[in-house]
Protein backbone atom coordinates (compact mmCIF):
# COMPACT_ATOMS: atom_id res chain seq x y z
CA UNK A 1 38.90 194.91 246.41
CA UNK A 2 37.03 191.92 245.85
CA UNK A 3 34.59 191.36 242.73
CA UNK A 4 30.91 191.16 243.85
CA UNK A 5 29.06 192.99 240.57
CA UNK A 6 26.38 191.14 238.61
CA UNK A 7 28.93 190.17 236.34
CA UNK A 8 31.92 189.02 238.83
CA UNK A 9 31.80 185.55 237.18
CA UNK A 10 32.79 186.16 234.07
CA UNK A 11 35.31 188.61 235.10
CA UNK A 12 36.91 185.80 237.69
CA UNK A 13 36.78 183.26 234.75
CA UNK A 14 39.41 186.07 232.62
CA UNK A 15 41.57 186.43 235.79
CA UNK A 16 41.83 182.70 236.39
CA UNK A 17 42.26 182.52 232.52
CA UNK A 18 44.99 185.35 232.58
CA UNK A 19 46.86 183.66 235.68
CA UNK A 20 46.16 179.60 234.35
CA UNK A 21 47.57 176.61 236.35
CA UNK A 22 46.46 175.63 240.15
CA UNK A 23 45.77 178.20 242.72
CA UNK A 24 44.95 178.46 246.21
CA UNK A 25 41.63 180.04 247.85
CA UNK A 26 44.22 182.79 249.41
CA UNK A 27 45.53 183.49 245.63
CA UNK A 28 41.82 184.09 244.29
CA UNK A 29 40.79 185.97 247.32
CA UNK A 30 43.83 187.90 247.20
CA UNK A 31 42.90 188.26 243.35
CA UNK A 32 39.73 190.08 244.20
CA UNK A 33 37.44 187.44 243.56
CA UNK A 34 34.67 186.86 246.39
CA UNK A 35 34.03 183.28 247.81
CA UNK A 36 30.76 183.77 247.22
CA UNK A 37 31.34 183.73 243.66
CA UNK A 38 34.74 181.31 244.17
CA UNK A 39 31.85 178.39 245.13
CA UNK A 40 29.72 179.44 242.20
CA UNK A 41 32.40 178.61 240.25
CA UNK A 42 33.20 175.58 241.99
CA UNK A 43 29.20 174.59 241.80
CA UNK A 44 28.87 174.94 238.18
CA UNK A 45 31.43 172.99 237.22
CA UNK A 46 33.96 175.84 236.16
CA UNK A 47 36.90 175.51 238.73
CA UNK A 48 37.87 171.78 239.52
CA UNK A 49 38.63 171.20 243.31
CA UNK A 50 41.82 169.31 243.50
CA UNK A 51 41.94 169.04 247.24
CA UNK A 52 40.35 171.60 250.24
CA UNK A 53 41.36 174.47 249.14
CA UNK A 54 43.09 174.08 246.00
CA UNK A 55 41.17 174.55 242.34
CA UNK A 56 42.06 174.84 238.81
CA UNK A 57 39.69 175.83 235.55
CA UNK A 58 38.32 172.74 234.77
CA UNK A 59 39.21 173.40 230.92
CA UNK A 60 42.86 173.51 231.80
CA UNK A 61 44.59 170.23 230.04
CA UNK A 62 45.18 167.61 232.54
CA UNK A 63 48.15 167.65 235.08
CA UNK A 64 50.94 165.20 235.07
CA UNK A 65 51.99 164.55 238.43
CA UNK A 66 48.78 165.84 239.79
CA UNK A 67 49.30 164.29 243.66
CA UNK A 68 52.80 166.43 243.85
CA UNK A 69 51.01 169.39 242.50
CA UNK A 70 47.91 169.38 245.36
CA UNK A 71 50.70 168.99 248.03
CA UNK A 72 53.17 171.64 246.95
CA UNK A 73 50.72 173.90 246.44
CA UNK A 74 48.80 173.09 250.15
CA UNK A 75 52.39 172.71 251.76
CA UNK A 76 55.07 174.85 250.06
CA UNK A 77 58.00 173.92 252.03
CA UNK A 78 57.43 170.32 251.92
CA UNK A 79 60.28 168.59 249.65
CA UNK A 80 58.95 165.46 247.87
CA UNK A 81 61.09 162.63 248.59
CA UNK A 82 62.08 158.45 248.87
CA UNK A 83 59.17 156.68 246.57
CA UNK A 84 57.22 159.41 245.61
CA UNK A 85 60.61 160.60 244.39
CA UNK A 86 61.54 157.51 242.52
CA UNK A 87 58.42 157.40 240.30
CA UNK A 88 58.99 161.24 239.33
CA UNK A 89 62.48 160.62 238.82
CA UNK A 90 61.18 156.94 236.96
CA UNK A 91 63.54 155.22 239.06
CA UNK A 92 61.14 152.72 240.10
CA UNK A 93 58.24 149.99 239.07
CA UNK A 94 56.29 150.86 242.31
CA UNK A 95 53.08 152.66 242.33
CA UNK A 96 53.19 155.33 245.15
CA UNK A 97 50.02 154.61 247.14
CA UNK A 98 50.90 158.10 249.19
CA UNK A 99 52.81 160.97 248.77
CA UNK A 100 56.01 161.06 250.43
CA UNK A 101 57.09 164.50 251.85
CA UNK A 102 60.02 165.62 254.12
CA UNK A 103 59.96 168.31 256.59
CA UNK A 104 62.23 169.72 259.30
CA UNK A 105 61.98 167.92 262.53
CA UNK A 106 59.69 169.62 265.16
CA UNK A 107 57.20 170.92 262.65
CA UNK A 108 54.09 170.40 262.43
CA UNK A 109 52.07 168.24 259.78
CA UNK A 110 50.22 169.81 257.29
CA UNK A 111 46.66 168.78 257.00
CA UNK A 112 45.93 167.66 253.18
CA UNK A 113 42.45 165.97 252.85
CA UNK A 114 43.45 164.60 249.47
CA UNK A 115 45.88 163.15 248.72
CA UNK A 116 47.25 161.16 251.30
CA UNK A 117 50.96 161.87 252.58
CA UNK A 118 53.89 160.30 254.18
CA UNK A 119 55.96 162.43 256.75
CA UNK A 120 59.59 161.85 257.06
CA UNK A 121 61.56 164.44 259.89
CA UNK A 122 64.91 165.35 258.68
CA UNK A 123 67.95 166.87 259.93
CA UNK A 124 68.66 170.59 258.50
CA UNK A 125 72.00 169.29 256.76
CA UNK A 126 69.91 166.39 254.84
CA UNK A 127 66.80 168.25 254.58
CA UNK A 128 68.47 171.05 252.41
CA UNK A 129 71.01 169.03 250.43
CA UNK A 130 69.90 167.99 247.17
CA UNK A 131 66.51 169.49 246.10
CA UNK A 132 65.45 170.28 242.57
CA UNK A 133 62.49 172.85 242.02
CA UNK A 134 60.31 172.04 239.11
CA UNK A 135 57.58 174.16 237.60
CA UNK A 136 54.34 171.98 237.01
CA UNK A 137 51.01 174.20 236.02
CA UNK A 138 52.19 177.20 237.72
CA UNK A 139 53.62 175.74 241.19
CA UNK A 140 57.08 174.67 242.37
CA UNK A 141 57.67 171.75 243.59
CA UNK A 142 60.45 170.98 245.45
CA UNK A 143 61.78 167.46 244.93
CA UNK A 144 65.20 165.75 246.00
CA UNK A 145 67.32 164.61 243.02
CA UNK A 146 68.29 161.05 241.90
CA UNK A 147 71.21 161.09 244.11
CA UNK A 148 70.00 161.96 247.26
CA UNK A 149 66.82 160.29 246.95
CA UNK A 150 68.60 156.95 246.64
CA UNK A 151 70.60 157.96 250.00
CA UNK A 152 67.14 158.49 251.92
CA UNK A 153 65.93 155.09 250.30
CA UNK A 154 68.62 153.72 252.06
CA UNK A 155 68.45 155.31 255.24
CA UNK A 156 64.82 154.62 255.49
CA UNK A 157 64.95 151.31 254.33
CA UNK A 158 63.43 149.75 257.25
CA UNK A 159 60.13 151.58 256.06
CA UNK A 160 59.95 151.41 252.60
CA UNK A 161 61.94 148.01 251.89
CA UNK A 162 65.29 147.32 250.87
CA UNK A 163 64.09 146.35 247.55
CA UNK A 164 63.06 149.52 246.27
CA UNK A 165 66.46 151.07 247.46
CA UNK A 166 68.04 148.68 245.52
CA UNK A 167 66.15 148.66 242.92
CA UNK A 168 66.25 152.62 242.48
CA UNK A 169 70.07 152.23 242.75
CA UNK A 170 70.10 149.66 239.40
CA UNK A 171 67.76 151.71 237.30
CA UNK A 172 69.77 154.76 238.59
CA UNK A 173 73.05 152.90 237.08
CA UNK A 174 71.64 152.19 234.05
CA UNK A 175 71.08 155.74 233.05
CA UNK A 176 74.27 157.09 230.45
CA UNK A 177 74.99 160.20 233.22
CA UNK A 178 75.48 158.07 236.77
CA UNK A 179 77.64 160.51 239.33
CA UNK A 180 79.04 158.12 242.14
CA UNK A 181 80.72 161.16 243.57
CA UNK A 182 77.37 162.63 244.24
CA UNK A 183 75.50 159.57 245.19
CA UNK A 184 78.27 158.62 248.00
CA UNK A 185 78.45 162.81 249.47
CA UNK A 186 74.34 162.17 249.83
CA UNK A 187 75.00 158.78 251.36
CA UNK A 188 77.75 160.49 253.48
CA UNK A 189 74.83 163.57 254.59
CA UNK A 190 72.53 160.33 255.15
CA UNK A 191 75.30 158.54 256.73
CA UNK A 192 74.32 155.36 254.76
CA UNK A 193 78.07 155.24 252.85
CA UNK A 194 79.17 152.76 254.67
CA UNK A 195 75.90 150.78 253.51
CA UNK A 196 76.03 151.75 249.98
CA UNK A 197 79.53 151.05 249.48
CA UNK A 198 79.52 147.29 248.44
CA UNK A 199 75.91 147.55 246.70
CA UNK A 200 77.95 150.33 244.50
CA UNK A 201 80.85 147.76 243.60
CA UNK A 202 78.61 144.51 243.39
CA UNK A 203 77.13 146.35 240.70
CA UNK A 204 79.55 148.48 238.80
């Protein structure tokens, strides 16, 4: 039952106090609270509109990692991956200027007004090897680990640069808990072994 009495406000402002972090229009409709009074909120400043669709109490601290946030939240499935990847793994100096996502080949694209994304198609074997899930103000993410994001670097170095790969690889070997094992089974999945190879022993 949605909430359309005179005081439907404040009782939206307790449930989106009660549930917290980012929530779609679905959630707060399927919460019971009317988009008449979803807008009012939106209008007078209460609820902060992240992207179309997606809002948060605007008294909520602020989000780290906000652009991963709008996009798992608008695009559930999507896994974050190659730069985007890098900076939340901090295994880069670049500044992602869009966020990276992959999806299985053949589907379609979501559409996010804000922020802008990056679609990369990916076989089912490399698409679903190597994701982490992370809980950031109330929605998963799903992001590839160190390991197999260095692997797509590599395979889609064309794209982003060989530069970044390599540099993701050196800050990735600096780190006290490296596992080669792992990083040459991704590169085998992303059939970029053969490339990462002699990087691997230049460095080591």
């Amino acid at each position: 039952m949605l909430i359309t009495s005179s005081n439907s406000t404040d009782k939206a402002i307790e449930l989106l106090q009660n549930e917290k972090g980012v929530l779609c229009t679905a959630d707060m409709l399927h919460m019971g609270i009317h988009p008449r009074t979803l807008y009012k909120l939106r209008d007078t400043g209460v609820l902060e509109q992240l992207s179309r669709g997606v809002y948060r109490l605007a008294s909520q601290e602020p989000i780290e990692h906000l652009d991963l946030v709008i996009v798992a939240a608008r695009s559930p499935k999507a896994v974050i991956c190659l730069v985007s990847a890098l900076s939340f793994h901090q295994l880069t100096t670049q500044i992602p200027h869009s966020v990276s996502i992959a999806l299985p080949r053949g589907t379609e694209t979501p559409r996010i007004d804000y922020p802008p994304i990056s679609v990369h198609r990916l076989s089912h074997e490399s698409l679903s090897a190597g994701i982490e899930k992370h809980s950031i103000d109330g929605v998963t993410i799903q992001i590839f680990n160190p390991e197999k994001t260095i692997a797509d670097c590599l395979k889609f170095r064309n794209q982003i640069g060989m530069d970044i790969a390599l540099e993701a690889l050196k800050l990735y070997l600096k780190q006290k808990q490296f596992d080669i094992t792992a990083l040459l089974e991704y590169g085998r999945i992303c059939r970029v072994e053969k490339i990462m190879k002699p990087y691997l022993e230049a460095l080591l």
